[in-house]
C-alpha atoms as a PDB file:
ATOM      1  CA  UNK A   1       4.852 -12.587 -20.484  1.00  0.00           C
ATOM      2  CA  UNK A   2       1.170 -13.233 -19.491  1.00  0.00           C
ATOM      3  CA  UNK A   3      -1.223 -10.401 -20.238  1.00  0.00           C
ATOM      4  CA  UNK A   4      -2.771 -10.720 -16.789  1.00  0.00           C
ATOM      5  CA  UNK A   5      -0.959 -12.228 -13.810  1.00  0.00           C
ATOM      6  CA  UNK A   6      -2.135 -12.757 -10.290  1.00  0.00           C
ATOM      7  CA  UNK A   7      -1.243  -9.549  -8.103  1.00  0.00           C
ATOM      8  CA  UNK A   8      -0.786 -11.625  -5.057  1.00  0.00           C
ATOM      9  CA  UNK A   9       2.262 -14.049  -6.765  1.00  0.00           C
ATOM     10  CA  UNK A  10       3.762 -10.748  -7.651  1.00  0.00           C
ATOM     11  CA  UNK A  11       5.607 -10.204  -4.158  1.00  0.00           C
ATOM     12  CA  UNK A  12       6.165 -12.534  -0.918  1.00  0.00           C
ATOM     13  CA  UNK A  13       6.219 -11.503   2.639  1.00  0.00           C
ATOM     14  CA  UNK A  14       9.518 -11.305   4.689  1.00  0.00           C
ATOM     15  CA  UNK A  15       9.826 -11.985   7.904  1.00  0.00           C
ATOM     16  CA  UNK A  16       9.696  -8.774  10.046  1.00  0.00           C
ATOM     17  CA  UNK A  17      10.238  -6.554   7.501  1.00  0.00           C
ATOM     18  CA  UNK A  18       8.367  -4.450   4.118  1.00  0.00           C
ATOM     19  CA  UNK A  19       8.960  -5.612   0.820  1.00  0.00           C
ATOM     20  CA  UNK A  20       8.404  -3.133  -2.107  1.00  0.00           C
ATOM     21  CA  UNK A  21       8.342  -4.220  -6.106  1.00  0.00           C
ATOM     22  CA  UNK A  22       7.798  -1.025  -8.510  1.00  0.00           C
ATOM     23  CA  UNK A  23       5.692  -2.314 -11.463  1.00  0.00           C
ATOM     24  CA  UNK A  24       5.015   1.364 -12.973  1.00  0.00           C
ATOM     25  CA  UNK A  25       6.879   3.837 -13.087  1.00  0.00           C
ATOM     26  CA  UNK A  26       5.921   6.684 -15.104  1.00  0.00           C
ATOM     27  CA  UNK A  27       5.956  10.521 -15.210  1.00  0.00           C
ATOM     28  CA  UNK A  28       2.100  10.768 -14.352  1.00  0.00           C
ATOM     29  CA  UNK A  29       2.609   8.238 -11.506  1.00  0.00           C
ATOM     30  CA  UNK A  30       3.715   4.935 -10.142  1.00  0.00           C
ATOM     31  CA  UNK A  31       1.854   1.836  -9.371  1.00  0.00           C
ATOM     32  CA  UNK A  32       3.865  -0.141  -6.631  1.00  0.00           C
ATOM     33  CA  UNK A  33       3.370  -3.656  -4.864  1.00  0.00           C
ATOM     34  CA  UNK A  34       3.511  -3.930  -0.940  1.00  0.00           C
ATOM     35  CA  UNK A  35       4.019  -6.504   1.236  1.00  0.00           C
ATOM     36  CA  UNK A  36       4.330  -5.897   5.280  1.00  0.00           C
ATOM     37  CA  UNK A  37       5.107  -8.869   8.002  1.00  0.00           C
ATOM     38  CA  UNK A  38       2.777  -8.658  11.063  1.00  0.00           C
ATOM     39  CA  UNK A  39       3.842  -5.544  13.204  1.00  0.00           C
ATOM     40  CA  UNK A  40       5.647  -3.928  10.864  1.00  0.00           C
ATOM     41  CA  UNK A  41       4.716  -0.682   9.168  1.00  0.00           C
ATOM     42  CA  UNK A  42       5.356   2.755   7.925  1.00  0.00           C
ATOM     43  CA  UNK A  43       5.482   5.688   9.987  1.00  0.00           C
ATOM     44  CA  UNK A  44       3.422   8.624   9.965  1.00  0.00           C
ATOM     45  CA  UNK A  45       4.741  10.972   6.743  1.00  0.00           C
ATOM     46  CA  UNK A  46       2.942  12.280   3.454  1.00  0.00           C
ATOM     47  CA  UNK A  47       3.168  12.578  -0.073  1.00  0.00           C
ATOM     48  CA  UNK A  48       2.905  15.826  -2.556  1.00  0.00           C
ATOM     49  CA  UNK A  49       0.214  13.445  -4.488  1.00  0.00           C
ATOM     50  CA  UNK A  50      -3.107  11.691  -3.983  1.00  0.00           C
ATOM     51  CA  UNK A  51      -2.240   7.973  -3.370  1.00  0.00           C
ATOM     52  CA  UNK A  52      -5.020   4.732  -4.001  1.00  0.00           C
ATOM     53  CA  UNK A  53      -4.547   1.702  -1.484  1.00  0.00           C
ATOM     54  CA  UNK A  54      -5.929  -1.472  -2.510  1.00  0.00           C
ATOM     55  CA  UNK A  55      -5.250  -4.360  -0.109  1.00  0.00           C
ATOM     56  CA  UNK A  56      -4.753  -7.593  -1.726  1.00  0.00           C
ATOM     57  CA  UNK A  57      -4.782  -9.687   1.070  1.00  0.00           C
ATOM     58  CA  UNK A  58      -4.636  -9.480   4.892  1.00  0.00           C
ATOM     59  CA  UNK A  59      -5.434  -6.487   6.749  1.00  0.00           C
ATOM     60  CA  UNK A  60      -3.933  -3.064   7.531  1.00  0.00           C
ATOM     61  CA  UNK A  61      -4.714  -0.313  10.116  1.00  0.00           C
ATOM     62  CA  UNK A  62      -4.072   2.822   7.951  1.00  0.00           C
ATOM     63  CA  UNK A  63      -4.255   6.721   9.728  1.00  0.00           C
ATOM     64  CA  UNK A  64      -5.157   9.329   7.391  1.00  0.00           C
ATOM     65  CA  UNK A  65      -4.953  12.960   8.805  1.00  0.00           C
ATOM     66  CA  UNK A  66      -5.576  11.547  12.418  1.00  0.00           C
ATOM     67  CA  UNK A  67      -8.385   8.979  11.709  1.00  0.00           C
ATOM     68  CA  UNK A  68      -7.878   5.438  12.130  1.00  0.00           C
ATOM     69  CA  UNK A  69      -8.846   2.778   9.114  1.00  0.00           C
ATOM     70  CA  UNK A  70      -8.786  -0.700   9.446  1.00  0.00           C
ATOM     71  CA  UNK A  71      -8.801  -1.881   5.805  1.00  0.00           C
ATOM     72  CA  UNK A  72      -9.095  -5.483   4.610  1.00  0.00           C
ATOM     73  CA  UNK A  73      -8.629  -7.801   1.441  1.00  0.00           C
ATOM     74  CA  UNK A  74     -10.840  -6.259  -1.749  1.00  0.00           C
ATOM     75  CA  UNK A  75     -11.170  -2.702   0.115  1.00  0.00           C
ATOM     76  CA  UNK A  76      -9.297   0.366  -0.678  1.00  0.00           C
ATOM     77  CA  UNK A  77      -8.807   3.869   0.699  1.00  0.00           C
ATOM     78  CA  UNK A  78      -7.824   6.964  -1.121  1.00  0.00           C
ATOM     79  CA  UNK A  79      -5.304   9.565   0.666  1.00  0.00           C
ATOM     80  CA  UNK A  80      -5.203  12.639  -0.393  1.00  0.00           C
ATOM     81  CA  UNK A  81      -2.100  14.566  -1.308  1.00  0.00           C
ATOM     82  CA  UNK A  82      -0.285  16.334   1.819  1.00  0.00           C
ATOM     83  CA  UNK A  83      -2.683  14.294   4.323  1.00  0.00           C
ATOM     84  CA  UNK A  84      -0.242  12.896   6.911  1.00  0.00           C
ATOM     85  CA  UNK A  85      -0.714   9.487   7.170  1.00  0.00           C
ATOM     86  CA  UNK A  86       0.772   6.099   8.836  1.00  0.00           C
ATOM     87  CA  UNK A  87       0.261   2.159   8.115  1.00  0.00           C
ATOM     88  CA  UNK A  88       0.777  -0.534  10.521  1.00  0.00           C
ATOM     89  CA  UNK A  89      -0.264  -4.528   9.357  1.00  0.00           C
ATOM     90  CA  UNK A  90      -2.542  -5.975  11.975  1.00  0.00           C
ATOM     91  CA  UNK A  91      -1.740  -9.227  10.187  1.00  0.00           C
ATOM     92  CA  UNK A  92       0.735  -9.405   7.645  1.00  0.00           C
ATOM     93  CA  UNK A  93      -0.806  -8.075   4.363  1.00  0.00           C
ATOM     94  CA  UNK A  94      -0.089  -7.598   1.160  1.00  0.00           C
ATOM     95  CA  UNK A  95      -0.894  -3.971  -1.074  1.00  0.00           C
ATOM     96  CA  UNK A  96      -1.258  -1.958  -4.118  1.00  0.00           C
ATOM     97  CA  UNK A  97      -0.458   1.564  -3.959  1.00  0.00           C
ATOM     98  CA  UNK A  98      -1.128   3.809  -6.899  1.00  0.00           C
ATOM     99  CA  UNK A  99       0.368   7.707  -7.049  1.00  0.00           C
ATOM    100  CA  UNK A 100      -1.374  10.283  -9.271  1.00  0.00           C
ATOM    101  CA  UNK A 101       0.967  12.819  -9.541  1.00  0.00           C
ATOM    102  CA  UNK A 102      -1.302  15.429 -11.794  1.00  0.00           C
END
């Protein structure tokens, strides 16, 4: 195995749906890959832990505790543990999302 790998080759986009590849998986948290078709999404829920978004590629409309973030390729946004939030892909987009559960 490489030692570094191109985060984008790591997981393809389905039509209509959300594909999700683990690639840590460990008792302080988990590091996994997402990729969402246009339209599709995840409704609004939250998480006992503070969660990192990176997008990879594309873009994403992400709600955090009511406000509305449109994040693109290279940006990130952090949400914070118990903070309802919601993701929708405003063009199909590809994502890193990294739980800290201490």
């Amino acid at each position: 195995m490489k030692t570094s790998q191109n985060i984008n080759q790591q997981i393809n986009f389905q039509e209509g749906s959300v594909v999700s590849k683990e690639i840590v998986n460990k008792s302080t948290g988990t590091v996994t890959l997402f990729a969402f078709d246009k339209g599709q999404g995840l409704s609004e829920h939250t998480a006992p832990y503070d969660a990192l978004v990176v997008i990879t590629e594309g873009e994403a409309e992400i709600i955090v505790s009511g406000i509305k973030h449109q994040v693109k390729a290279g940006e990130m946004l952090l949400m914070p543990a118990n903070a309802n939030h919601a993701l929708k892909a405003i063009e199909p987009f590809k994502m890193m999302l990294t739980m800290i559960k201490s």
